[in-house]
Protein backbone atom coordinates (compact mmCIF):
# COMPACT_ATOMS: atom_id res chain seq x y z
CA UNK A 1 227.98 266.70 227.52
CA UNK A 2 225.29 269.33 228.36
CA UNK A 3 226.63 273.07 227.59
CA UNK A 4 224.45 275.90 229.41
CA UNK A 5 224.41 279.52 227.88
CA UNK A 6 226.16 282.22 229.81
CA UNK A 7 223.77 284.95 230.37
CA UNK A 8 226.16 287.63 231.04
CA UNK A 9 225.57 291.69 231.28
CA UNK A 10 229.28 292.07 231.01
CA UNK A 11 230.12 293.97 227.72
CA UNK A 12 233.27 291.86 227.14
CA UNK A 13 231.22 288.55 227.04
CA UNK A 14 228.62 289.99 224.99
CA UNK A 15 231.70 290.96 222.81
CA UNK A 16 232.82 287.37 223.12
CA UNK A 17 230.29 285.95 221.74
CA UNK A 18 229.88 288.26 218.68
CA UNK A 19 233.36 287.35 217.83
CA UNK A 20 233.31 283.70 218.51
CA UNK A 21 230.02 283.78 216.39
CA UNK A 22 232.04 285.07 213.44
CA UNK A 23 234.67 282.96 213.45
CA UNK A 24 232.67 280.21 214.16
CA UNK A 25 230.92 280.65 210.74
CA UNK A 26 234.31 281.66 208.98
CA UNK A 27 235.97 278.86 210.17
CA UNK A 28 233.59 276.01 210.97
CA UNK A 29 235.34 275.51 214.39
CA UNK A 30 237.52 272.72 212.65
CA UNK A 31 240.53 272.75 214.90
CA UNK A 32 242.03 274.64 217.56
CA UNK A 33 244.75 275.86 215.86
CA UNK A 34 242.56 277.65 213.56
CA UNK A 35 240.09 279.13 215.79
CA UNK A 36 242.99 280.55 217.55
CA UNK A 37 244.84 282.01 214.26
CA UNK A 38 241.54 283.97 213.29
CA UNK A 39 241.41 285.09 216.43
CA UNK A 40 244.94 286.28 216.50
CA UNK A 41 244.42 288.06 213.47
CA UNK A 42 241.69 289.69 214.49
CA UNK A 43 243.35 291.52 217.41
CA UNK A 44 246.60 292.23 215.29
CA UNK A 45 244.38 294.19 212.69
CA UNK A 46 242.81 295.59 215.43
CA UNK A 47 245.80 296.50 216.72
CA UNK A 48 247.61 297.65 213.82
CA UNK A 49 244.73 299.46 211.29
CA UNK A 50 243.72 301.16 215.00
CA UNK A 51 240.11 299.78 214.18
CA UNK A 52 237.70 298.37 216.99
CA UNK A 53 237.16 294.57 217.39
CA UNK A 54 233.45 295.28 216.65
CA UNK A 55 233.98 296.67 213.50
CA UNK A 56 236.70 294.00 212.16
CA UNK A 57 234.06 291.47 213.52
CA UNK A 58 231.07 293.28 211.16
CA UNK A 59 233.76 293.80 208.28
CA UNK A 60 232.37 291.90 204.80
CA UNK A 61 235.78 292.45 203.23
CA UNK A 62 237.21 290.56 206.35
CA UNK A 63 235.39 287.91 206.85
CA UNK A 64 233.46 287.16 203.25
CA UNK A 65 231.44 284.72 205.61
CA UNK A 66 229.36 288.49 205.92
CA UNK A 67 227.92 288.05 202.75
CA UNK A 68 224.21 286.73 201.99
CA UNK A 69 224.64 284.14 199.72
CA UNK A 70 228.29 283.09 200.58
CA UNK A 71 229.06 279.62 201.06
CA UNK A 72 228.81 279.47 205.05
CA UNK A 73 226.67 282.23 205.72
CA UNK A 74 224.03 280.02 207.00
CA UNK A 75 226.59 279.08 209.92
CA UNK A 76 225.83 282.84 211.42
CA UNK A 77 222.86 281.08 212.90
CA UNK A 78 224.15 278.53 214.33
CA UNK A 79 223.35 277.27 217.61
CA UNK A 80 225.57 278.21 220.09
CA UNK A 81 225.59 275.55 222.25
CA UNK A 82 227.69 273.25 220.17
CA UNK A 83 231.39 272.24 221.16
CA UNK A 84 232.95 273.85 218.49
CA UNK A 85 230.96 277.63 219.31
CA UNK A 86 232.00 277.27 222.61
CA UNK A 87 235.52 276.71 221.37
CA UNK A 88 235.54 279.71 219.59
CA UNK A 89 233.73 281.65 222.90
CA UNK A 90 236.63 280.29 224.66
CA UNK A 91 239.05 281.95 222.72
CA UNK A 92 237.36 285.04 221.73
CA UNK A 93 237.25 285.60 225.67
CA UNK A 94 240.92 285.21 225.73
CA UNK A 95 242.29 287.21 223.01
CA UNK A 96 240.01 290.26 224.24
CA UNK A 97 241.16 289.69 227.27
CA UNK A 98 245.01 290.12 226.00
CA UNK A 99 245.87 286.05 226.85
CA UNK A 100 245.83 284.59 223.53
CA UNK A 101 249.41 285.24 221.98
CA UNK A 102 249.70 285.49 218.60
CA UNK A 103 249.60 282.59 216.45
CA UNK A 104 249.89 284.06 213.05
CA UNK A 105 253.52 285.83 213.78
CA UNK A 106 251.53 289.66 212.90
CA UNK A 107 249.40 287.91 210.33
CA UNK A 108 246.73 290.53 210.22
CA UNK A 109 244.89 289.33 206.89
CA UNK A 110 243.82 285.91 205.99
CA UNK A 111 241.85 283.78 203.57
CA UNK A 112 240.32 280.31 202.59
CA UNK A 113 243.03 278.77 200.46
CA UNK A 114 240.25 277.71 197.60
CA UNK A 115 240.03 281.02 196.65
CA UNK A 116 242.40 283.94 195.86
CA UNK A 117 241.54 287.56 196.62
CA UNK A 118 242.81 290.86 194.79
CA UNK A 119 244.31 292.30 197.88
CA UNK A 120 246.42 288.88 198.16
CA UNK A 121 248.12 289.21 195.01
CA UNK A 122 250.56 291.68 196.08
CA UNK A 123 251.34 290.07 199.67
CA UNK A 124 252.82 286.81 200.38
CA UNK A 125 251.28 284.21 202.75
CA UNK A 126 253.58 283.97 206.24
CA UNK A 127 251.18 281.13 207.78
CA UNK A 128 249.31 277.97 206.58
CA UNK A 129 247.05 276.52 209.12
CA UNK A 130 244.26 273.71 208.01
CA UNK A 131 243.70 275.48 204.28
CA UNK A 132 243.70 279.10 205.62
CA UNK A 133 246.38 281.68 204.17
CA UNK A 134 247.29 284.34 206.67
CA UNK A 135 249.23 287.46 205.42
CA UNK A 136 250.75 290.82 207.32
């Protein structure tokens, strides 16, 4: 399969892409379901904290994938032409454009299951989707 980058002056794709590139390196791009619960969560914070997509998406305390020296921080450079980044464009490009519904029933927190944050102590998990812990 040969994949061709979208050079694209519209703002929303270039948008698309930021976010797809995020949760591509969060996530790995492992399964559908996934990529489409990060996304989810991503537009309920948005949503709900009245924050921007761009700054959820820049976030360390969101996505810990931010960090230098965190375990898939290399994944930020990533091509993009791979199946599983243009998974995650896919979606990306429909949750900003309001067509993704939400997967994670108002889930607007989440974290790899092999590790346990402060701010989860306090909340109980409402989804489990392939070793990710989403909380409201």
């Amino acid at each position: 399969m040969h994949f061709v980058l979208i050079k694209n002056p519209d703002a929303s794709m270039k948008l698309a892409y930021s976010v797809a590139r995020v949760i591509y390196a969060q996530t790995g791009a492992t399964s559908l379901p996934l990529v489409e619960a990060v996304a989810s969560t991503i537009a309920n914070a948005s949503e709900k904290n009245n924050r921007s997509i761009s700054d959820i998406i820049s976030d360390p305390d969101f996505f810990d994938v931010l960090v230098p020296g965190s375990q898939n921080h290399c994944r930020l450079y990533d091509e993009p032409t791979t199946r599983g980044f243009q998974m995650c464009v896919r979606i990306a490009s429909r949750m900003l454009h309001g067509l993704l519904p939400d997967m994670v029933y108002g889930a607007t927190r989440f974290h790899c299951a092999s590790i346990l944050p402060d701010w989860a102590l306090s909340r109980g998990y409402i989804a489990d989707i392939d070793n990710f812990l989403f909380y409201t």
